[in-house]
Protein backbone atom coordinates (compact mmCIF):
# COMPACT_ATOMS: atom_id res chain seq x y z
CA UNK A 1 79.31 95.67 86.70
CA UNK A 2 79.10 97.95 89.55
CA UNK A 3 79.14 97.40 93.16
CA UNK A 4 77.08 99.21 95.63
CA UNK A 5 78.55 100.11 99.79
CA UNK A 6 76.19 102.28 101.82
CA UNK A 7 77.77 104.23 104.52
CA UNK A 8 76.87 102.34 107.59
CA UNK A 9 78.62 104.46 110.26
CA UNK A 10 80.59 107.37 110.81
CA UNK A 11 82.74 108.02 114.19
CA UNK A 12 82.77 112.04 114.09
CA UNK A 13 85.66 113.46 116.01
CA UNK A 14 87.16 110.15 116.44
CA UNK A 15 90.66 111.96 117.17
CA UNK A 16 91.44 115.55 117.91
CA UNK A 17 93.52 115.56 114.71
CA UNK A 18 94.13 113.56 111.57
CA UNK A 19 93.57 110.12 111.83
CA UNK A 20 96.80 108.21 110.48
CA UNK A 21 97.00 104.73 110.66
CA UNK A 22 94.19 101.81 111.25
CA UNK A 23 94.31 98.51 112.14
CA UNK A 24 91.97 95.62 112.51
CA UNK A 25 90.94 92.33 114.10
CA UNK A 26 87.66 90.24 113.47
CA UNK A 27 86.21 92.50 116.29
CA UNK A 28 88.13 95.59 116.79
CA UNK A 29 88.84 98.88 114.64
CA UNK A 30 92.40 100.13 116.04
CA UNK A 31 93.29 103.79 114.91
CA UNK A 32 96.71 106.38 115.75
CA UNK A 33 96.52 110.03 115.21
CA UNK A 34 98.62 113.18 115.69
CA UNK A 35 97.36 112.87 119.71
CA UNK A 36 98.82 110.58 122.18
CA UNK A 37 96.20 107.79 122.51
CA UNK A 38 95.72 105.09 120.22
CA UNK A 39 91.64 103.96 120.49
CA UNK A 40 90.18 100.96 120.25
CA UNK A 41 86.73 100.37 118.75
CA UNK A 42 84.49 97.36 118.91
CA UNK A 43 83.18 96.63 115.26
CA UNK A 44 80.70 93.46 116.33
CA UNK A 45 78.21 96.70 118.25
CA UNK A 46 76.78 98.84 115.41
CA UNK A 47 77.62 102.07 116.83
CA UNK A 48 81.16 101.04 116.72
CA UNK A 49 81.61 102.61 120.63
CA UNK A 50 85.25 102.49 122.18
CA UNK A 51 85.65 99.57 124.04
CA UNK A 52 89.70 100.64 125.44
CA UNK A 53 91.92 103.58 125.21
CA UNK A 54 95.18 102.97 125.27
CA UNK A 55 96.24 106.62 126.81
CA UNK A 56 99.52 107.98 126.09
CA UNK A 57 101.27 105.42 123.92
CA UNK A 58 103.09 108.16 121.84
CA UNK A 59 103.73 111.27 123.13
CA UNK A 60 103.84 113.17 119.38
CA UNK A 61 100.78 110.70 118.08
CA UNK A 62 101.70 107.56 116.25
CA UNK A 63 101.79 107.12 112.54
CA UNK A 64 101.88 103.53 111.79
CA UNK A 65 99.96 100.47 113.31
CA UNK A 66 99.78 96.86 112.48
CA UNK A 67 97.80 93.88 113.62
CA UNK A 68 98.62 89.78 113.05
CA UNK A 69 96.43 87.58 112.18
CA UNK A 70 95.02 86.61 114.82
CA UNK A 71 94.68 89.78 116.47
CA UNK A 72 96.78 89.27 119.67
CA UNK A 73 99.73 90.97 118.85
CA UNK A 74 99.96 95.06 117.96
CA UNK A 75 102.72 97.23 117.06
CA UNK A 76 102.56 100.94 116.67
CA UNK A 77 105.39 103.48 115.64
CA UNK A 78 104.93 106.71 116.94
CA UNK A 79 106.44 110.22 115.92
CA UNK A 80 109.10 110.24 118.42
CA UNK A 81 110.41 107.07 116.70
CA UNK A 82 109.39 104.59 119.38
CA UNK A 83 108.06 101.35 117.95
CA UNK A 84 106.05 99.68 120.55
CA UNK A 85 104.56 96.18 121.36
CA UNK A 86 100.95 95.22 122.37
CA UNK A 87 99.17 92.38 123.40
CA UNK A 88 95.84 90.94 123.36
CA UNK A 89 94.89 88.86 126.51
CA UNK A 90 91.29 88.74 128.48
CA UNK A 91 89.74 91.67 126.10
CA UNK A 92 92.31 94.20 127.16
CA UNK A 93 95.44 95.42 125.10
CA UNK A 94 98.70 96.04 127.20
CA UNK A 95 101.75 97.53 126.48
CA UNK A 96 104.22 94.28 125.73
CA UNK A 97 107.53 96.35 125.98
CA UNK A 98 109.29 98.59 123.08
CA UNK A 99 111.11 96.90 119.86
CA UNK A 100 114.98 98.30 120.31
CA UNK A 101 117.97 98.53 118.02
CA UNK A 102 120.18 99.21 119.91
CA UNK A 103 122.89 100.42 117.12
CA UNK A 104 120.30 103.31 116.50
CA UNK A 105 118.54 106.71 118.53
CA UNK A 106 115.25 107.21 118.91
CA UNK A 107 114.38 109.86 116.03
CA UNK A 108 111.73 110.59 113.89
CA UNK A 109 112.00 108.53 110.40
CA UNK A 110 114.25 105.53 112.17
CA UNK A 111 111.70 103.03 112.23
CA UNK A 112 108.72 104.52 109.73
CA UNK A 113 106.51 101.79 108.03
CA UNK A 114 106.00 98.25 109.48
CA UNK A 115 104.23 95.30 108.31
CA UNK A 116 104.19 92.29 110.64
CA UNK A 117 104.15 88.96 109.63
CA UNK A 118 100.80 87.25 109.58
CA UNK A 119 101.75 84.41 112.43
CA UNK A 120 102.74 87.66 114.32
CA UNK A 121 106.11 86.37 114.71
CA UNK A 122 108.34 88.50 112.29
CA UNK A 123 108.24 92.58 112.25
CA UNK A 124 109.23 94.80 108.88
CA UNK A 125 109.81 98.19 109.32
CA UNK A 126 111.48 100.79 107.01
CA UNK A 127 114.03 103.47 107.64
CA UNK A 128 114.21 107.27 107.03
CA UNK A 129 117.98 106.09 104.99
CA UNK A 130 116.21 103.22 102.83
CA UNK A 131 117.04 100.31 105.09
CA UNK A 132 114.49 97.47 106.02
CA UNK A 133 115.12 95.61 109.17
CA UNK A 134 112.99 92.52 110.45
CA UNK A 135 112.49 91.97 113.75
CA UNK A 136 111.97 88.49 115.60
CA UNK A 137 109.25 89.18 118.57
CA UNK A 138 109.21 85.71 119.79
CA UNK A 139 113.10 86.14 120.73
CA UNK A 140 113.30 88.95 122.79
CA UNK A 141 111.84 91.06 119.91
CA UNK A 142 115.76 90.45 118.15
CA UNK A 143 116.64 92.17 115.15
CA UNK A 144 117.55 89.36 113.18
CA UNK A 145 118.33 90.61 109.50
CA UNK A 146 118.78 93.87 107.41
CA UNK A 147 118.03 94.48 103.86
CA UNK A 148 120.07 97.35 102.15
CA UNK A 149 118.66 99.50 99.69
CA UNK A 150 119.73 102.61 97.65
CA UNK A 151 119.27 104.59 100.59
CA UNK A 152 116.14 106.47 99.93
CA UNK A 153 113.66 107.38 102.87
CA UNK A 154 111.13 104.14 103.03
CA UNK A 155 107.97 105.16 102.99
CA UNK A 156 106.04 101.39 103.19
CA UNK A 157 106.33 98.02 103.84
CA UNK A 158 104.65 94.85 103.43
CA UNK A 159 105.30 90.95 104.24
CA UNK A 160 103.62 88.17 101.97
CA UNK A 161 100.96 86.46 103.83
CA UNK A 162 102.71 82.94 102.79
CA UNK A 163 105.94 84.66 104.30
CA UNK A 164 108.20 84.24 101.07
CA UNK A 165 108.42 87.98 100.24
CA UNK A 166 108.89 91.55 101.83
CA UNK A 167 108.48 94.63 99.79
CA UNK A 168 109.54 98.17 100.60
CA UNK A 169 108.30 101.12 98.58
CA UNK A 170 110.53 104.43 98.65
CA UNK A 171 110.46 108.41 98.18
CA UNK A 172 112.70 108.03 95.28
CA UNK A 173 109.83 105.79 93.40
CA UNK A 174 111.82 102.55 94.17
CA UNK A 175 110.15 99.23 95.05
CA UNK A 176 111.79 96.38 95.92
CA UNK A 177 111.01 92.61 96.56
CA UNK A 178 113.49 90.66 98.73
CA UNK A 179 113.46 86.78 99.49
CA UNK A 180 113.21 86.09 103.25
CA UNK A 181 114.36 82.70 102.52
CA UNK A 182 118.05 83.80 101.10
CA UNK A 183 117.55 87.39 102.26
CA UNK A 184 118.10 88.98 98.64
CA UNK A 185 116.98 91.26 96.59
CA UNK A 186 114.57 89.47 93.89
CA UNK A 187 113.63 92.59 91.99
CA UNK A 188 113.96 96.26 91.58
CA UNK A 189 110.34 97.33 90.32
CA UNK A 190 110.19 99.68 87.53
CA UNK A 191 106.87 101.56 86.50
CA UNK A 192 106.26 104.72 89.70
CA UNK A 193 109.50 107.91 89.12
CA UNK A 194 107.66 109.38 92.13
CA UNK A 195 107.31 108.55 95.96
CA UNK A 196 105.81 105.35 96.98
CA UNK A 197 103.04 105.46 99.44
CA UNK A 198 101.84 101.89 99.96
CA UNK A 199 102.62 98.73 98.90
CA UNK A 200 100.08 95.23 99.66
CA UNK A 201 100.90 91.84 98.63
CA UNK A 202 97.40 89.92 97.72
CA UNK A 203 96.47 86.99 99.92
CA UNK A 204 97.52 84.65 97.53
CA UNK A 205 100.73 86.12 97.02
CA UNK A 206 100.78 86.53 93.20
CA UNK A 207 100.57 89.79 93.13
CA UNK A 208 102.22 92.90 94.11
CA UNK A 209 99.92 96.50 94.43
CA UNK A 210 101.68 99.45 94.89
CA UNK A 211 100.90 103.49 94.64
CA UNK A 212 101.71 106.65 95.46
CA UNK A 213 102.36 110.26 94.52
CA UNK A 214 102.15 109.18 90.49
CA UNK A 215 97.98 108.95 91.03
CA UNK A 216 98.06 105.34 89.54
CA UNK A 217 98.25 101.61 91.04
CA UNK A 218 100.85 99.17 89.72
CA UNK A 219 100.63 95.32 90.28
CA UNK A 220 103.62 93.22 89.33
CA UNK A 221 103.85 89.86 89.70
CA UNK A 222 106.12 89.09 92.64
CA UNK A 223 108.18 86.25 91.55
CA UNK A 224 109.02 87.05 88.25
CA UNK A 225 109.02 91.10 88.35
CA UNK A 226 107.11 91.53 85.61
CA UNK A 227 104.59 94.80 85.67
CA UNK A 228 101.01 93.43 84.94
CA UNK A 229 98.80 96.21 84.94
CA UNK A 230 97.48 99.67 85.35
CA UNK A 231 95.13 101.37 87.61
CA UNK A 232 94.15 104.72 87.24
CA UNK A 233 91.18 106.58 88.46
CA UNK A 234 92.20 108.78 91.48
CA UNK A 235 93.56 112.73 91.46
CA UNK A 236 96.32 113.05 93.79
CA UNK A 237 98.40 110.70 95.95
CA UNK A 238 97.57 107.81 97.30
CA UNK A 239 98.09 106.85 100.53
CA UNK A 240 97.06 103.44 101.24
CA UNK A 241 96.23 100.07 99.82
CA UNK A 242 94.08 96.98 101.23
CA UNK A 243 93.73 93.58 99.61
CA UNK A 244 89.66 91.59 100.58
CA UNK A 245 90.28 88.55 101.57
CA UNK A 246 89.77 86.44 98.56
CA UNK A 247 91.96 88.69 96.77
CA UNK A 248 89.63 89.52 94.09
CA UNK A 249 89.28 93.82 95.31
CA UNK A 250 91.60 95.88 96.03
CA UNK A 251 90.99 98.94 98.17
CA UNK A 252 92.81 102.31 98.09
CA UNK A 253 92.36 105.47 99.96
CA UNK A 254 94.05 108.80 98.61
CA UNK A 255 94.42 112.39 99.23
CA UNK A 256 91.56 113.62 96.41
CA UNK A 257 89.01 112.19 99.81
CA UNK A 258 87.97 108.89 97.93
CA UNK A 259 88.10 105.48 98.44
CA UNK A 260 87.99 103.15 95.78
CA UNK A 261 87.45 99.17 95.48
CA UNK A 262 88.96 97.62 92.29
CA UNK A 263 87.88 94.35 90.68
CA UNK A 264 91.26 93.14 90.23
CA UNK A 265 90.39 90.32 87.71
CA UNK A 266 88.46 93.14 85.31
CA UNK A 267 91.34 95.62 86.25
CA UNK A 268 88.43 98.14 86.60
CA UNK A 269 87.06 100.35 89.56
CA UNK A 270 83.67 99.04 90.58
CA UNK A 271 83.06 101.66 93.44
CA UNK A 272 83.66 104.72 94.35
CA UNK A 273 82.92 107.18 97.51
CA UNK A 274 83.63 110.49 99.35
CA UNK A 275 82.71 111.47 102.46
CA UNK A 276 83.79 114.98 101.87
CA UNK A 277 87.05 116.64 100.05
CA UNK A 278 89.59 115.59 103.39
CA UNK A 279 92.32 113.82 102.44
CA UNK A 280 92.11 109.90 103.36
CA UNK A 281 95.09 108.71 105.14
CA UNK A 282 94.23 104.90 105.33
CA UNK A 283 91.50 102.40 104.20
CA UNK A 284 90.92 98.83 105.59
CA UNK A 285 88.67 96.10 104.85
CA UNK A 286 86.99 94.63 108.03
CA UNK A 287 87.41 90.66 108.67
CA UNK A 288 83.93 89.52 108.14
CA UNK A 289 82.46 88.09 111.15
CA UNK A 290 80.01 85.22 111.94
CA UNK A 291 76.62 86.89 112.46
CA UNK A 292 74.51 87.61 109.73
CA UNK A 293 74.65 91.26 109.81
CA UNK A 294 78.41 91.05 109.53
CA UNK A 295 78.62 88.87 106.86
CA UNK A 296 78.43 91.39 104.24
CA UNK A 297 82.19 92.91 103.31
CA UNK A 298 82.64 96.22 105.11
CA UNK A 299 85.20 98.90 105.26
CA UNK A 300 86.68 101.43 107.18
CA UNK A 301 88.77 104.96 106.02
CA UNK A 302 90.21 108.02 108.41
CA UNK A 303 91.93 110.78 107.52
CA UNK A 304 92.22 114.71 107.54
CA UNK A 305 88.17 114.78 108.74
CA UNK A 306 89.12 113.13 112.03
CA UNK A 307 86.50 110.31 111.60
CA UNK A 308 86.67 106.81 110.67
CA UNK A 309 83.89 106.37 108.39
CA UNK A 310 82.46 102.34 107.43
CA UNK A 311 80.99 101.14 104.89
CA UNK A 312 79.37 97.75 103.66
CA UNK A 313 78.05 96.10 100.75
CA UNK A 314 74.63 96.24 99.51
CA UNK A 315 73.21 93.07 99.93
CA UNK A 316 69.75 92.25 98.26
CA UNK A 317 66.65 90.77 100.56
């Protein structure tokens, strides 16, 4: 069986170039471009207006941004290989300092992908020479550990909701799972040869989506390393993957323009859309919120068109 999402709003010209990286809380659309400014968008008016601009928080345009949980705490990476901290206080964002390592320059590709932890205490981020590092930002934003891989470029990162697990996906078409209890490698995942785009623990932590240039999703199963399934439907890389919130879809964006939600039970594609033929650069699902017009399950995808485009379900009555 099918599912049916209407487009329910499109921000045209949203940035003055390709749209990168989104982010989201249960009332805000974050979103980082090739320009300087990351904008903020309020996602509980239905014209989704900007409600902040955050004006020059990376001077080349930021390609990375992550939100925690509870959507106090930001951090953005930027092309000039700045990775900075934001926080969330009286409806404004501020700038909450930059995370340093000090044993490294500021380049392109030194901090690339980050995933923070969803307490917003820990930070993940992934190196241009395969190295993950994890920073603490309740300690003076400390790096605290270091995973080693086989030194290829990381391209993505993710940390297990229940904390147990980081994963790093990598241009050589390596994944790897590492234990942030012992701080080990767990598994080396076989099943992608090419570049690794995205990788998305589910909520529940029992499984393990990744894709990439190979055109197909693979889900492992974390703890034992196991490859599970499958998914194929899209035509050329793809660039980002979102878990709902009950686990049961899975949502990924790619560079054929289309977004697609997968019933992850049925291992099948229930849904899929195009704006236009633009590459997507990232797709998020939207917290659901309170009022009845939000309750529905929504989602939002930018890329090469300069908008961020939403959608939401098709409800009946």
């Amino acid at each position: 069986m099918s599912k049916q999402y209407l487009s329910q709003h499109q921000i045209d010209d949203a940035h003055a170039s390709d749209v990168f990286a989104l982010a989201v809380t249960s009332t805000q659309i974050l979103s980082g471009s090739g320009e300087p400014s990351i904008k903020v968008h309020a996602t509980t008016d239905e014209d989704f207006p900007i409600s902040q601009v955050l004006q020059d928080a990376h001077k080349l345009g930021c390609h990375h941004i992550v939100t925690d949980g509870s959507g106090i705490r930001a951090v953005s990476v930027g092309f000039d290989g700045k990775v900075k901290a934001w926080k969330h206080e009286e409806g404004k964002w501020s700038e909450d300092g930059e995370i340093i390592d000090n044993d490294a320059p500021k380049r392109a590709g030194q901090v690339w992908a980050v995933s923070m932890s969803d307490d917003g205490q820990y930070l993940a981020g992934t190196t241009h020479d395969g190295r993950v590092k994890v920073w603490d930002l309740n300690n003076g934003k400390q790096k605290i550990r270091e995973f080693e891989t086989k030194g290829s470029f990381g391209m993505c990162v993710d940390m297990s909701s229940d904390g147990r697990f980081l994963a790093s996906g990598h241009e050589s078409g390596n994944i790897y799972v590492f234990s942030t209890a012992t701080s080990r490698l767990l598994h080396s995942l076989p099943g992608l040869i090419k570049p690794v785009r995205s990788v998305k623990f589910s909520p529940g932590s029992t499984l393990l989506a990744a894709g990439g240039d190979a055109r197909i999703i693979s889900l492992y199963d974390p703890s034992s390393g196991e490859q599970v399934a499958n998914l194929s439907g899209h035509a050329a890389w793809i660039t980002s993957l979102d878990w709902s919130n009950t686990g049961q879809y899975l949502l990924s964006g790619s560079l054929d323009g289309k977004v697609k939600v997968w019933d992850i039970e049925r291992r099948t594609c229930v849904a899929t859309h195009s704006e236009n033929d633009k590459g997507l650069w990232c797709v998020k699902w939207l917290p659901k919120g309170s009022s009845q017009t939000h309750k529905a399950e929504r989602f939002a995808t930018s890329g090469s068109s300069k908008a961020i485009a939403i959608y939401r379900e098709a409800t009946g009555g």
